[in-house]
Protein backbone atom coordinates (compact mmCIF):
# COMPACT_ATOMS: atom_id res chain seq x y z
CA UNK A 1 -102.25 -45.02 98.57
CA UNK A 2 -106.23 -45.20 99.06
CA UNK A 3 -108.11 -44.29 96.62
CA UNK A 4 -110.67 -41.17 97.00
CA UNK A 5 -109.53 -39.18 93.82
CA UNK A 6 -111.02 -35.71 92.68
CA UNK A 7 -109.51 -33.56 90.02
CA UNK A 8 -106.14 -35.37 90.98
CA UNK A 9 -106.29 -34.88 94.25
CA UNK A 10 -105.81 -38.09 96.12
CA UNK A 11 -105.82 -38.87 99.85
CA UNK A 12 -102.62 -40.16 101.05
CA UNK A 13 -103.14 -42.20 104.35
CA UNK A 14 -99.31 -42.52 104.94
CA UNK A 15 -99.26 -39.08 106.10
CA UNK A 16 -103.01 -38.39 106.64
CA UNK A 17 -102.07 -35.83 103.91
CA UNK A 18 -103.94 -35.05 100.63
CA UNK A 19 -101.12 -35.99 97.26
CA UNK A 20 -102.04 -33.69 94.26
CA UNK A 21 -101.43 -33.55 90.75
CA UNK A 22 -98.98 -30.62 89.81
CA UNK A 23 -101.43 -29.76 87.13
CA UNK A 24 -103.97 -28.70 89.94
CA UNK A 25 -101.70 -26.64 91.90
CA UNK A 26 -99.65 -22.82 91.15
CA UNK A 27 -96.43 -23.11 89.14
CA UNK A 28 -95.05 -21.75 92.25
CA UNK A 29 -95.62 -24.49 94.12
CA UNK A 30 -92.43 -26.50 92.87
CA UNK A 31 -90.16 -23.61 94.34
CA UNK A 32 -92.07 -23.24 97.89
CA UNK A 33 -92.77 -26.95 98.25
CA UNK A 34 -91.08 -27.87 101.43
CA UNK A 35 -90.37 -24.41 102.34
CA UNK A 36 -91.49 -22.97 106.43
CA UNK A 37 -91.43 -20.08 108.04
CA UNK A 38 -91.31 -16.39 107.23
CA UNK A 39 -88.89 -14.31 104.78
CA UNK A 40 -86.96 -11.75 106.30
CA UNK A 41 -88.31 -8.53 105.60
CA UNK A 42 -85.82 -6.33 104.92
CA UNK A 43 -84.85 -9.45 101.81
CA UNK A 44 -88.18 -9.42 101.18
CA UNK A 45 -87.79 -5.35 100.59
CA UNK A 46 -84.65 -6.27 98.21
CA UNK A 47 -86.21 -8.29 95.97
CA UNK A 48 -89.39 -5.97 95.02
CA UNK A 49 -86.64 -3.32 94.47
CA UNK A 50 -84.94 -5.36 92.42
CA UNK A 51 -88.43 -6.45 90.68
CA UNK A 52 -89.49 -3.43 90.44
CA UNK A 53 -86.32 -2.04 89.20
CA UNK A 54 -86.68 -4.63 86.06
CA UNK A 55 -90.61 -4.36 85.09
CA UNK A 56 -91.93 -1.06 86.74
CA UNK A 57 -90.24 0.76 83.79
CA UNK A 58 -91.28 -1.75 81.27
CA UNK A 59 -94.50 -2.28 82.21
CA UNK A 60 -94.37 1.72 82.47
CA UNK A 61 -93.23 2.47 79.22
CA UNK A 62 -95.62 0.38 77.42
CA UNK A 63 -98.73 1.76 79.01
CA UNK A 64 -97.94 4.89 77.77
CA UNK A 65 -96.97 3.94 74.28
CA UNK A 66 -100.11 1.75 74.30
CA UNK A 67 -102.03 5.02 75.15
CA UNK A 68 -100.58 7.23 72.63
CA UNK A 69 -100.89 4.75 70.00
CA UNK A 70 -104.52 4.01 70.35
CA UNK A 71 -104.94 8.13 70.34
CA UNK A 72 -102.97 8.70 67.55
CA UNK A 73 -106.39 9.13 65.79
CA UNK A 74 -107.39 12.00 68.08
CA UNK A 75 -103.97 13.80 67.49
CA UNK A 76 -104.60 12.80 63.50
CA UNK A 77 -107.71 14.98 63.64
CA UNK A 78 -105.84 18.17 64.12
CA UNK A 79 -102.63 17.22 61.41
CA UNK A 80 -105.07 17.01 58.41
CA UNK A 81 -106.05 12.86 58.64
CA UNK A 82 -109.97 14.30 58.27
CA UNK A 83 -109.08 15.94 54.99
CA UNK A 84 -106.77 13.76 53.48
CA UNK A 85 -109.02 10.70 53.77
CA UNK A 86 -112.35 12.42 53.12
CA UNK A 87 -113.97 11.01 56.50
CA UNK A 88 -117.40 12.07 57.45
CA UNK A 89 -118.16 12.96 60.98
CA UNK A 90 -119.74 9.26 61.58
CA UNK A 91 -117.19 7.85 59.65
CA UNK A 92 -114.65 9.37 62.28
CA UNK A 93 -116.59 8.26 65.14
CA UNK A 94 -116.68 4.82 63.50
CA UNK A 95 -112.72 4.50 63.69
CA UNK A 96 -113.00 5.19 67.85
CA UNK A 97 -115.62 2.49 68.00
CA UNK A 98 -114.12 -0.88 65.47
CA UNK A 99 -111.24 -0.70 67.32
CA UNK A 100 -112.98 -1.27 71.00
CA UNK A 101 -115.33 -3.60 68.90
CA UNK A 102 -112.24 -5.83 67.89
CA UNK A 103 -110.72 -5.60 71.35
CA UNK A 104 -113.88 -7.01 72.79
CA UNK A 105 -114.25 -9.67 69.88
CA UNK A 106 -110.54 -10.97 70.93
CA UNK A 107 -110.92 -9.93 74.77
CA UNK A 108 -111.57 -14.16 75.68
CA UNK A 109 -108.91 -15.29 73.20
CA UNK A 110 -106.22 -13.10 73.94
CA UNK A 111 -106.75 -13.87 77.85
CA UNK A 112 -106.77 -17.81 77.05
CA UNK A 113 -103.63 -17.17 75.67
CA UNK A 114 -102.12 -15.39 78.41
CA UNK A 115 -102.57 -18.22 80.71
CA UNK A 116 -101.75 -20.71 78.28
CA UNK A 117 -98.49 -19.17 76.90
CA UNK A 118 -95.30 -17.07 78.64
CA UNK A 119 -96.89 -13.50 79.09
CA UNK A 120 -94.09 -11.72 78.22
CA UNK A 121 -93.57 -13.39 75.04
CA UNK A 122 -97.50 -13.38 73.79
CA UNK A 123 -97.53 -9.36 74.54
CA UNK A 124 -94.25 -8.76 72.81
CA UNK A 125 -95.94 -10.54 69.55
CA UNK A 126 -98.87 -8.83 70.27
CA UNK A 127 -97.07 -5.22 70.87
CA UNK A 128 -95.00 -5.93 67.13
CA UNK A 129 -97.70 -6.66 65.47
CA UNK A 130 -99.51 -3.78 66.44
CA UNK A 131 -96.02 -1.39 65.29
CA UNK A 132 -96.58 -2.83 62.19
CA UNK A 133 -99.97 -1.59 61.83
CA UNK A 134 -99.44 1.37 63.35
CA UNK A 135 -96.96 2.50 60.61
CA UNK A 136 -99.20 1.31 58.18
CA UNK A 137 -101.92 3.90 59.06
CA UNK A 138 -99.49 6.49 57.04
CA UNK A 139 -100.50 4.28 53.64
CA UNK A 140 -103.73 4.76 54.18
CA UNK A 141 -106.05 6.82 51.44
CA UNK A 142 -109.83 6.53 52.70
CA UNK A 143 -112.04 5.12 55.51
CA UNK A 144 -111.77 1.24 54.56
CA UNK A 145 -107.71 1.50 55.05
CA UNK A 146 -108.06 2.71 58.42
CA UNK A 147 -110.79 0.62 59.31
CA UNK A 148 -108.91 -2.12 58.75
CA UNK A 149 -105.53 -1.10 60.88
CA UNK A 150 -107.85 0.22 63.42
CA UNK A 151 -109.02 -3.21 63.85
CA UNK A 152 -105.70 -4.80 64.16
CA UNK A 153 -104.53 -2.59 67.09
CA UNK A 154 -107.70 -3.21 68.77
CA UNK A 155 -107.05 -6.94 68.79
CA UNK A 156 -103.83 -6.49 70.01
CA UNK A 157 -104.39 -4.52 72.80
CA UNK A 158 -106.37 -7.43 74.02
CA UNK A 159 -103.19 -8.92 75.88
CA UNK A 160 -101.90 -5.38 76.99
CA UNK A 161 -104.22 -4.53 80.37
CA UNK A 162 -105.02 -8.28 80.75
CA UNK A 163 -101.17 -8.92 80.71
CA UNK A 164 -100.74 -6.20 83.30
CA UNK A 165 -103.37 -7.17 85.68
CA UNK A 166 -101.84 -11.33 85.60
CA UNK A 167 -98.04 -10.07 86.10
CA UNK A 168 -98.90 -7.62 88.82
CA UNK A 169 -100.94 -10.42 90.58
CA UNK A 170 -97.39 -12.85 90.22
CA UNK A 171 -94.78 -10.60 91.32
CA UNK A 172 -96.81 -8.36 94.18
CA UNK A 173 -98.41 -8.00 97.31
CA UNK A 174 -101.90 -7.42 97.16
CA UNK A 175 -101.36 -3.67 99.05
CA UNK A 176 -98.54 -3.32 96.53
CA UNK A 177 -100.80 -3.84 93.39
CA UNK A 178 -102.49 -0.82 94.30
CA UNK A 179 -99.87 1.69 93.66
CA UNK A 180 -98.34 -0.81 91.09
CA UNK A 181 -101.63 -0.18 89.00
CA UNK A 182 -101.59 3.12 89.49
CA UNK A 183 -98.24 3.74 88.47
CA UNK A 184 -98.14 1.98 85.12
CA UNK A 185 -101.88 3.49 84.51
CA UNK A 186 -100.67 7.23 85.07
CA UNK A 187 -98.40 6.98 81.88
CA UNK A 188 -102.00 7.08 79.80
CA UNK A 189 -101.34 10.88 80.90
CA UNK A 190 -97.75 10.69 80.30
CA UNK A 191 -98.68 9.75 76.77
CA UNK A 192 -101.48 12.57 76.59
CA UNK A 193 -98.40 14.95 76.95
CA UNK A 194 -95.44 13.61 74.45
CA UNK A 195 -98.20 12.66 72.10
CA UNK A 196 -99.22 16.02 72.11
CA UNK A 197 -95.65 17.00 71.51
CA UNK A 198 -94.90 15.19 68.83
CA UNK A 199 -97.96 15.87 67.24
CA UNK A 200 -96.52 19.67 67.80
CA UNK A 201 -93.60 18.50 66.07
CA UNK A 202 -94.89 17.28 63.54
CA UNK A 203 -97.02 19.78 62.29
CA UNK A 204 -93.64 21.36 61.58
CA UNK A 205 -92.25 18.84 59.51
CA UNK A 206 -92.99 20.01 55.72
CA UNK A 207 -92.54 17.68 52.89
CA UNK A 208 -93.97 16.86 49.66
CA UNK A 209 -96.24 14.16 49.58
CA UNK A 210 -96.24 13.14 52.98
CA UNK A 211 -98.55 15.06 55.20
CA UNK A 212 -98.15 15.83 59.39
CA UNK A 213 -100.52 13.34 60.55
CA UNK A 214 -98.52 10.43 58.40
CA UNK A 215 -95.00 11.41 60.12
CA UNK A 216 -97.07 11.13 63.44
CA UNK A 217 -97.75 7.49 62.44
CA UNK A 218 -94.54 6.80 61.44
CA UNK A 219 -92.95 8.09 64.40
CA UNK A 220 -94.90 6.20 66.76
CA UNK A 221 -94.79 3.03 65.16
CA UNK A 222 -91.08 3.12 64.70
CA UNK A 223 -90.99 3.93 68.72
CA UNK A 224 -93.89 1.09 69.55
CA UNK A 225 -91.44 -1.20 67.06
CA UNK A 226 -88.61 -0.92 69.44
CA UNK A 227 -90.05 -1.63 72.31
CA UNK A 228 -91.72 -4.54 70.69
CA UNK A 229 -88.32 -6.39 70.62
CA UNK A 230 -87.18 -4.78 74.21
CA UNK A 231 -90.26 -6.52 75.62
CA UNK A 232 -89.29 -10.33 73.72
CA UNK A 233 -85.93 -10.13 75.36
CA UNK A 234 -86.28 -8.15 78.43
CA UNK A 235 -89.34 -8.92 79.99
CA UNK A 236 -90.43 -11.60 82.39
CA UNK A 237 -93.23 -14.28 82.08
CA UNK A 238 -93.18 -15.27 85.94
CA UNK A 239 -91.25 -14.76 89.23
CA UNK A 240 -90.75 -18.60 88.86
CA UNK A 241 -88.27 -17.98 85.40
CA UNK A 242 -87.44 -14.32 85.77
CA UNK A 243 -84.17 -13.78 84.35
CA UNK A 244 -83.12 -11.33 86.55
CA UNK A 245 -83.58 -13.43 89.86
CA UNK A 246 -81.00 -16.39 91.01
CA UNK A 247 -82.55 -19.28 92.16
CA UNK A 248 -83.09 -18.48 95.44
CA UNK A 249 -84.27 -14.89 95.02
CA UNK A 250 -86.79 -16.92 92.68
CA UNK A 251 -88.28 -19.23 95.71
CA UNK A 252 -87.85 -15.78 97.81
CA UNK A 253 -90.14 -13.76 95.46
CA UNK A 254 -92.76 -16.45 95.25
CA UNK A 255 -92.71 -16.84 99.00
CA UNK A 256 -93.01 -12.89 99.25
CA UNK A 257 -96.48 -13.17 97.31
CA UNK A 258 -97.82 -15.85 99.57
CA UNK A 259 -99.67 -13.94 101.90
CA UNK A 260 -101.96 -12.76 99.03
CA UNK A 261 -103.47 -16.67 98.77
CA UNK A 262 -103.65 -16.22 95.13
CA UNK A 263 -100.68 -18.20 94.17
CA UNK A 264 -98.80 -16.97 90.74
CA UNK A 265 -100.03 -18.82 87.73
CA UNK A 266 -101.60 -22.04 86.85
CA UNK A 267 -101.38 -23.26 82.76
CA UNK A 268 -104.43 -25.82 82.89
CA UNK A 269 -107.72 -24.12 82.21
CA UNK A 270 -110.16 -25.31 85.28
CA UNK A 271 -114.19 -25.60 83.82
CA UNK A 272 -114.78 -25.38 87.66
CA UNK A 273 -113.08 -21.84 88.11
CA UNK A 274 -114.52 -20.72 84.87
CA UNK A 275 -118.17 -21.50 86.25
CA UNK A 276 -117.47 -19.76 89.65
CA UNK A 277 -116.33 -16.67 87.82
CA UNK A 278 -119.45 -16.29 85.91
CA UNK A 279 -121.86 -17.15 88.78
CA UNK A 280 -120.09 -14.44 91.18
CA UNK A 281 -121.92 -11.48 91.46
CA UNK A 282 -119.23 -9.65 91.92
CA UNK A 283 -117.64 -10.14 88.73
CA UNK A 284 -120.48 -8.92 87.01
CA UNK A 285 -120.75 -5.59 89.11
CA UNK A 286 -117.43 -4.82 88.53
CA UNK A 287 -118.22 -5.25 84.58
CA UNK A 288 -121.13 -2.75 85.23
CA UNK A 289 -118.86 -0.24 86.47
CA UNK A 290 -116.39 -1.26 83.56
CA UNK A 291 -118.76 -0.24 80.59
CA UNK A 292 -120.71 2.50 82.67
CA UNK A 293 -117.48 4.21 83.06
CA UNK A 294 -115.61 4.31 79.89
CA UNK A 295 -118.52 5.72 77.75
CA UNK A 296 -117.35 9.00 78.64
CA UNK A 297 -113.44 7.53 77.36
CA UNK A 298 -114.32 8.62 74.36
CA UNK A 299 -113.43 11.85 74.59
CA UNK A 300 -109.83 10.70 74.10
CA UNK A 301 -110.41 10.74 70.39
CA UNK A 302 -113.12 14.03 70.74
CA UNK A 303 -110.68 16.36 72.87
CA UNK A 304 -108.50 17.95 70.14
CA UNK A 305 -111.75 18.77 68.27
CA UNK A 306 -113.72 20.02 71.31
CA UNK A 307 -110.32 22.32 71.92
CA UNK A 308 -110.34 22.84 68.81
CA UNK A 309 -113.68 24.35 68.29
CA UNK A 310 -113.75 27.00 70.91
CA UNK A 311 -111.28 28.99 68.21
CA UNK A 312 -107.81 27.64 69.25
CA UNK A 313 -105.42 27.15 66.12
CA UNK A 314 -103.94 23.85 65.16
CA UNK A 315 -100.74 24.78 67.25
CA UNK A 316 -102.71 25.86 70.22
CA UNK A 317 -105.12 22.81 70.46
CA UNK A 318 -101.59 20.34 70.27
CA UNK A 319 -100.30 21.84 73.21
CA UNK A 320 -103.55 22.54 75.17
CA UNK A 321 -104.61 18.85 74.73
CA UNK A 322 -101.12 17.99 76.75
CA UNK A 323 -103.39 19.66 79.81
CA UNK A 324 -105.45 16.30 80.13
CA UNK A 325 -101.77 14.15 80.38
CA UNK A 326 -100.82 16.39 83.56
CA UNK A 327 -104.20 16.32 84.98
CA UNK A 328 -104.22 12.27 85.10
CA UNK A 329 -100.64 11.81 86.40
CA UNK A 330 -101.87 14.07 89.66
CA UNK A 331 -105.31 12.21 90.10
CA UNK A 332 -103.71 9.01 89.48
CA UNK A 333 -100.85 9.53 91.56
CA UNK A 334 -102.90 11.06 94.71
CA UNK A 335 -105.44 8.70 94.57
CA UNK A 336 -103.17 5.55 94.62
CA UNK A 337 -101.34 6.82 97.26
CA UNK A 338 -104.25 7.57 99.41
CA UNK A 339 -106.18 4.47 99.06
CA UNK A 340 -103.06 2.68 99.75
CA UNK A 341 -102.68 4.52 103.73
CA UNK A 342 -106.40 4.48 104.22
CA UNK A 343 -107.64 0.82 105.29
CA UNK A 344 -110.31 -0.45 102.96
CA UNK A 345 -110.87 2.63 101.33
CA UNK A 346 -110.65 1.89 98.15
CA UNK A 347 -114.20 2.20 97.38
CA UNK A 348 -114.64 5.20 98.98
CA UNK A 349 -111.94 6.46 97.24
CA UNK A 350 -112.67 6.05 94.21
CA UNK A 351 -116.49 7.29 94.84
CA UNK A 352 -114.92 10.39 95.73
CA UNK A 353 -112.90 11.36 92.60
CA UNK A 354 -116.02 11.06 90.71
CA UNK A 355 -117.70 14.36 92.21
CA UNK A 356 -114.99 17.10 90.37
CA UNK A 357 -115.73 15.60 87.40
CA UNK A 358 -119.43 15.84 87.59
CA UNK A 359 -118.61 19.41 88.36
CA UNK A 360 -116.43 19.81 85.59
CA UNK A 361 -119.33 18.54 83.02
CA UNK A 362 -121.65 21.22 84.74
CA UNK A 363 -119.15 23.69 83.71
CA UNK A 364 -118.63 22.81 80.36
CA UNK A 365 -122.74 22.77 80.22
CA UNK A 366 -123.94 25.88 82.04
CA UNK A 367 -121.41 28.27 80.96
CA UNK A 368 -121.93 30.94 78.28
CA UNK A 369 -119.69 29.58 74.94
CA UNK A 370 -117.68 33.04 75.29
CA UNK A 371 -116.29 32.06 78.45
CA UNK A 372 -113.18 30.09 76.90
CA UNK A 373 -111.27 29.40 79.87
CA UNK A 374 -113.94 28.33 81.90
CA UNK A 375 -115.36 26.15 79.36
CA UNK A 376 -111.42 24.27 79.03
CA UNK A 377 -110.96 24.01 83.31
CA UNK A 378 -114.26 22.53 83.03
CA UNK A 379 -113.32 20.12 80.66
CA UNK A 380 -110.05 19.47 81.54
CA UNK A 381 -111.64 18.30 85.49
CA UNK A 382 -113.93 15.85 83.65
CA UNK A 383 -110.35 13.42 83.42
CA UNK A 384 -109.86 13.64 87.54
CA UNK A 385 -112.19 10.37 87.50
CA UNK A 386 -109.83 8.09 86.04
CA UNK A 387 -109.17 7.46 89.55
CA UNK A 388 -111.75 5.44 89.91
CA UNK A 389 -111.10 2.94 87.46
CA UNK A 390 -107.35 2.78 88.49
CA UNK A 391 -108.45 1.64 91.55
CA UNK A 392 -110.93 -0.80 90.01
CA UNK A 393 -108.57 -3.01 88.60
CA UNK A 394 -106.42 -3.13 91.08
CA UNK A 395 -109.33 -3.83 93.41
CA UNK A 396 -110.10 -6.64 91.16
CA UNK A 397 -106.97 -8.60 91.14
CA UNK A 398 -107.14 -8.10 94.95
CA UNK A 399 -110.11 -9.85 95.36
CA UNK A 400 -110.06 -12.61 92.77
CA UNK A 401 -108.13 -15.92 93.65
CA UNK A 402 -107.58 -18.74 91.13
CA UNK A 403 -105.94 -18.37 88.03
CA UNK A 404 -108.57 -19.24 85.52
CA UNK A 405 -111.16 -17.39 87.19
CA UNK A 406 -108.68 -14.38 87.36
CA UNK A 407 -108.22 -14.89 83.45
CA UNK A 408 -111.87 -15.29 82.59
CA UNK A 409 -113.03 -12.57 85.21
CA UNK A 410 -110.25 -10.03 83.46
CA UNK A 411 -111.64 -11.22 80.22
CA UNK A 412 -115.19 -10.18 81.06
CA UNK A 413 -114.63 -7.19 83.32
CA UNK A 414 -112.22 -5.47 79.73
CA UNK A 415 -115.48 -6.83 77.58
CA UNK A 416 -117.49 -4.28 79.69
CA UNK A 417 -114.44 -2.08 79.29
CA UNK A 418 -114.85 -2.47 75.82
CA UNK A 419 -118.53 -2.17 75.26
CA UNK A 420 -118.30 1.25 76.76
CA UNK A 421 -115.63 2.05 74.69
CA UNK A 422 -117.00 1.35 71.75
CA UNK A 423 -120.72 2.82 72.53
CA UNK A 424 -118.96 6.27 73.26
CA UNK A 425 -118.10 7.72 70.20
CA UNK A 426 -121.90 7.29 68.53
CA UNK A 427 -123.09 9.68 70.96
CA UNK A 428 -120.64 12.86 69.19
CA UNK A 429 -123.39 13.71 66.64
CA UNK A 430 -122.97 16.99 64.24
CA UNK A 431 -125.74 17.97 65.37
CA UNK A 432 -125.36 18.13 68.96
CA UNK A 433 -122.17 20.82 68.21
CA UNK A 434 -120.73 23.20 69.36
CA UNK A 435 -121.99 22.37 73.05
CA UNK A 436 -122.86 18.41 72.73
CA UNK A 437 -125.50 18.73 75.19
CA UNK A 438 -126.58 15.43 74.52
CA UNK A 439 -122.79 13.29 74.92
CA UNK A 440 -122.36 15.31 78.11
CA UNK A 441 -125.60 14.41 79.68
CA UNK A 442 -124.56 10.90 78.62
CA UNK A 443 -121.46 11.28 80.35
CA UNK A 444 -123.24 12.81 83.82
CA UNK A 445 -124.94 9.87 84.13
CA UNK A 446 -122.57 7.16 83.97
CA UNK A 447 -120.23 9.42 86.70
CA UNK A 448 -123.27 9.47 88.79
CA UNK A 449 -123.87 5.20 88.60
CA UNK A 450 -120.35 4.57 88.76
CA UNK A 451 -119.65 5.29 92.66
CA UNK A 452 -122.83 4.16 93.26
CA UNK A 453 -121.49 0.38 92.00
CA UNK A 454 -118.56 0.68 93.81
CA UNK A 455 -120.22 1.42 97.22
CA UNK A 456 -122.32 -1.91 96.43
CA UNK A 457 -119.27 -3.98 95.58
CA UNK A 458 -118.09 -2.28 99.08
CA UNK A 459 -120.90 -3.58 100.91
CA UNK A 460 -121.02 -6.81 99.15
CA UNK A 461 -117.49 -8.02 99.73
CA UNK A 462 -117.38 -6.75 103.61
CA UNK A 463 -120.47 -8.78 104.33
CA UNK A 464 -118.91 -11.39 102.92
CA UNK A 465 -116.08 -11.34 105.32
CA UNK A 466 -117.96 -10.96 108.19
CA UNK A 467 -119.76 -14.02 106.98
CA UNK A 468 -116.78 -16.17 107.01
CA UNK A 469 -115.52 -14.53 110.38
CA UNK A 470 -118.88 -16.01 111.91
CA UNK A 471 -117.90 -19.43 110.60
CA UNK A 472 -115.75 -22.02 112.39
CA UNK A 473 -112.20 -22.25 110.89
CA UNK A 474 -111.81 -24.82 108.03
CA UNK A 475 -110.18 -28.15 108.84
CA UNK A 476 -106.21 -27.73 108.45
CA UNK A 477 -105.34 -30.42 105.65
CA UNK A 478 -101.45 -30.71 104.41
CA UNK A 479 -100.89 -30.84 100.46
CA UNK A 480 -98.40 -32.98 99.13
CA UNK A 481 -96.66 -33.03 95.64
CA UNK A 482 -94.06 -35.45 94.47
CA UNK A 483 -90.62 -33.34 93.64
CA UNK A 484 -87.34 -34.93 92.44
CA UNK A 485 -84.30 -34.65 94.99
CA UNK A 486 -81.34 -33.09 94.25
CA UNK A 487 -80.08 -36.69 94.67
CA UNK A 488 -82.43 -38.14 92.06
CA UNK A 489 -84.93 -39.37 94.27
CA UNK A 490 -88.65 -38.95 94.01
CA UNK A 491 -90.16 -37.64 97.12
CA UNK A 492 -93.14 -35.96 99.05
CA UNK A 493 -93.07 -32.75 100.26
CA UNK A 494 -95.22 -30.41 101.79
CA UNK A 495 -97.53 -27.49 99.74
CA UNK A 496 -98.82 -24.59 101.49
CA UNK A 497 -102.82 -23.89 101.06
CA UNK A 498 -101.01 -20.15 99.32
CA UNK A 499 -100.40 -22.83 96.30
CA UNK A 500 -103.10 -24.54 95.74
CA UNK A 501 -104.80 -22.58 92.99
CA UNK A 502 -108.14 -22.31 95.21
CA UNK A 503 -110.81 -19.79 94.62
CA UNK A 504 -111.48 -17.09 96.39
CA UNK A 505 -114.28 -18.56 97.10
CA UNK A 506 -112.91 -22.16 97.40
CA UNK A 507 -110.69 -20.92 100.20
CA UNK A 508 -112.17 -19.87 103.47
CA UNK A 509 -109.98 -18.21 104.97
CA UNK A 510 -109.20 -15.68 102.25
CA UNK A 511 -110.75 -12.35 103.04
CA UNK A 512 -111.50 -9.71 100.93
CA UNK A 513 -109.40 -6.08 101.00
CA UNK A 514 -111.98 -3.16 100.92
């Protein structure tokens, strides 16, 4: 073998081939070395039933427990948690932004891990520890105690999104990541609803020494607890070990993926990748539109209290907060399934759901406070924009190739999620009430720079591709790995350019989806 050796890549003059290390290449490529022609399509329908039959409802069921657990503090503000712990207004606001302040402190850690260690196991550890501080927000007396476990759970949901984004990117199609994404994202509003219904619930429950808003903790960390341990024995850390796949529907789901050029997962952090993900512009435009659009997320925690203080009772504001849940399972839901029939419309998309919402916040501002209802509808359409960032991260993990760049690009692009996150709740002032002029104008603004960004990524990415049309094809080069025969033999077999772990920008002839 002649020498020439990059990165373990060697050239192999015995079959004018180039031999590679299995640490450069995808884990997949042990199970589709060798491996020609296409899969059948209707078995290539079977398995993502059968995949999505397995972790759809998993991946389902967490998102919305995530959801309602983070928001357990907005529910907490209507059972009495404000009282009971003597917090301030600031001090309130303050327990919205530490825990999007801890998520983005363990944002790079937690995504190092997920590369580094089986996905499904890391989130499961990640998912109990967080039950365990969930339930442990019922022992708290004052604003320290809370601090603390609202610390915690940011730091654990760290691995939750980034998890989703790296499984969805194993088991699916690029088109299919679309709705995939929007499917496990529309539970947030599932969660909006039962949250709201147990919080209902437990404004009912009347004992001594043990107030609503501490049952409500209870009661969803005892549910977040038992889907901690469903997750450690139920779900999968890659198509390539999936329990619920033979061997062959294994190579048949990895082979499925292979038109994405993205590969499934690769364990060895590459410097190379992580360079290329912070010089592309890209990456950084999509962490623009991260931050600039979940400012306004914070009224997640502010919505019961906004309800709230147009005159609704307790009982009224628990059941009128559900309202947001339903609204964000129909946005969701349409918007996913629309940009998925219209060809590269994604951005445009997207840049559409923004403009209810902006109508929505010139409701809630230029209507007289007596009008109640239209003061709610107005509020209620300022949600119909999740859309956008639905589409955003599915977008993403269409368009980023390579797994370490995908894990440090994820990494940076929920840093800008959390930066808005945790900059949101400052803005609620006391003295911008009753109307919060001030958070609202805030809010206007990013919904106005958000499309904007995604129109520019739009642009960006297509000229891109009609850059690399222009060019002449690459030279076709065959990748070779050494595999053990099932007669004990060591040979060389053939890896397809799918498996290489290349960038996208490494790779020529991947093209980006619009």
């Amino acid at each position: 073998m002649s020498s020439e050796t990059t990165s373990g890549i060697t050239k192999d003059e015995r079959h004018n081939g180039v031999a590679v290390s299995t640490k450069e290449v995808d884990t997949a490529a042990q199970l589709a070395a060798g491996l020609s022609g296409t899969l059948d399509p209707e078995e290539a329908l079977r398995i993502r039933k059968k995949i999505d039959k397995h972790i759809l409802p998993l991946m389902c069921m967490l998102y919305w427990v995530q959801f309602m657990d983070k928001t357990t503090l907005g529910n907490s503000a209507v059972l009495g948690i404000e009282t009971a712990t003597n917090l301030t207004v600031n001090q309130y606001n303050w327990l919205g932004t530490i825990f999007y302040l801890s998520y983005l402190l363990f944002e790079y850690p937690q995504n190092l891990a997920l590369q580094r260690l089986p996905v499904g196991k890391w989130m499961s550890a990640n998912i109990f520890v967080w039950a365990i501080a969930l339930s442990c927000t019922a022992a708290c007396k004052n604003f320290t105690g809370l601090f603390i476990v609202r610390f915690i759970l940011g730091m654990c949901e760290g691995s939750i999104t980034a998890g989703f984004l790296i499984v969805s990117a194993m088991f699916y199609t690029r088109k299919e990541q679309t709705l995939r994404v929007g499917y496990w994202f529309l539970m947030n509003g599932t969660a909006q609803i039962i949250s709201g219904l147990l919080a209902f619930g437990s404004l009912h429950i009347q004992t001594s020494g043990f107030e609503p808003w501490q049952w409500f903790m209870i009661i969803t960390g005892i549910i977040t607890l038992i889907l901690a341990v469903s997750y450690w024995f139920l779900f999968p850390d890659s198509p390539t070990t999936a329990w619920f796949l033979t061997p062959d529907e294994r190579v048949k789901a990895v082979q499925r993926i292979k038109e994405n050029q993205t590969g499934v997962e690769n364990k060895h952090f590459k410097m190379e990748q992580f360079m290329e993900a912070i010089r592309d512009p890209k990456t950084w435009l999509f962490a623009a539109f991260a931050a600039f659009d979940n400012v306004p997320n914070s009224l997640t925690n502010q919505q019961s209290l906004l309800v709230a203080s147009l005159g609704f009772t307790f009982f009224q504001t628990t059941l009128l907060t559900m309202i947001p849940g339903v609204v964000e399972i129909l946005t969701i839901y349409s918007g996913v399934r629309l940009a998925a029939r219209l060809k590269n419309g994604r951005a445009y998309v997207g840049a559409i759901y923004f403009v209810p919402a902006l109508v929505g916040i010139a409701l809630v501002n230029l209507l007289p406070w007596s009008d109640t209802a239209g003061l709610l509808v107005g509020q209620f359409m300022t949600g119909i924009c999740t859309t956008g960032f639905v589409l955003a991260l599915s977008w993403l993990g269409n368009v980023t190739a390579g797994h370490t760049k995908r894990v440090v690009t994820n990494a940076i692009i929920l840093s800008a999620y959390c930066i808005g996150n945790a900059v949101g709740p400052i803005m609620w002032k006391a003295q911008y009430k009753p109307r919060n002029h001030v958070p609202w104008a805030v809010i206007a603004v990013c919904y106005c720079v958000c499309p904007m960004i995604l129109l520019v990524i739009r642009a960006l990415l297509n000229r891109e591709n009609r850059r690399r049309d222009s060019e002449p094809s690459d030279e076709v080069e065959d990748y070779f790995i050494e595999k053990v025969s099932e007669d004990g033999k060591r040979i060389e077999v053939k890896v397809d350019k799918e498996f290489m772990d290349l960038t996208d920008r490494q790779n020529h002839d991947f093209r980006y989806v619009l």
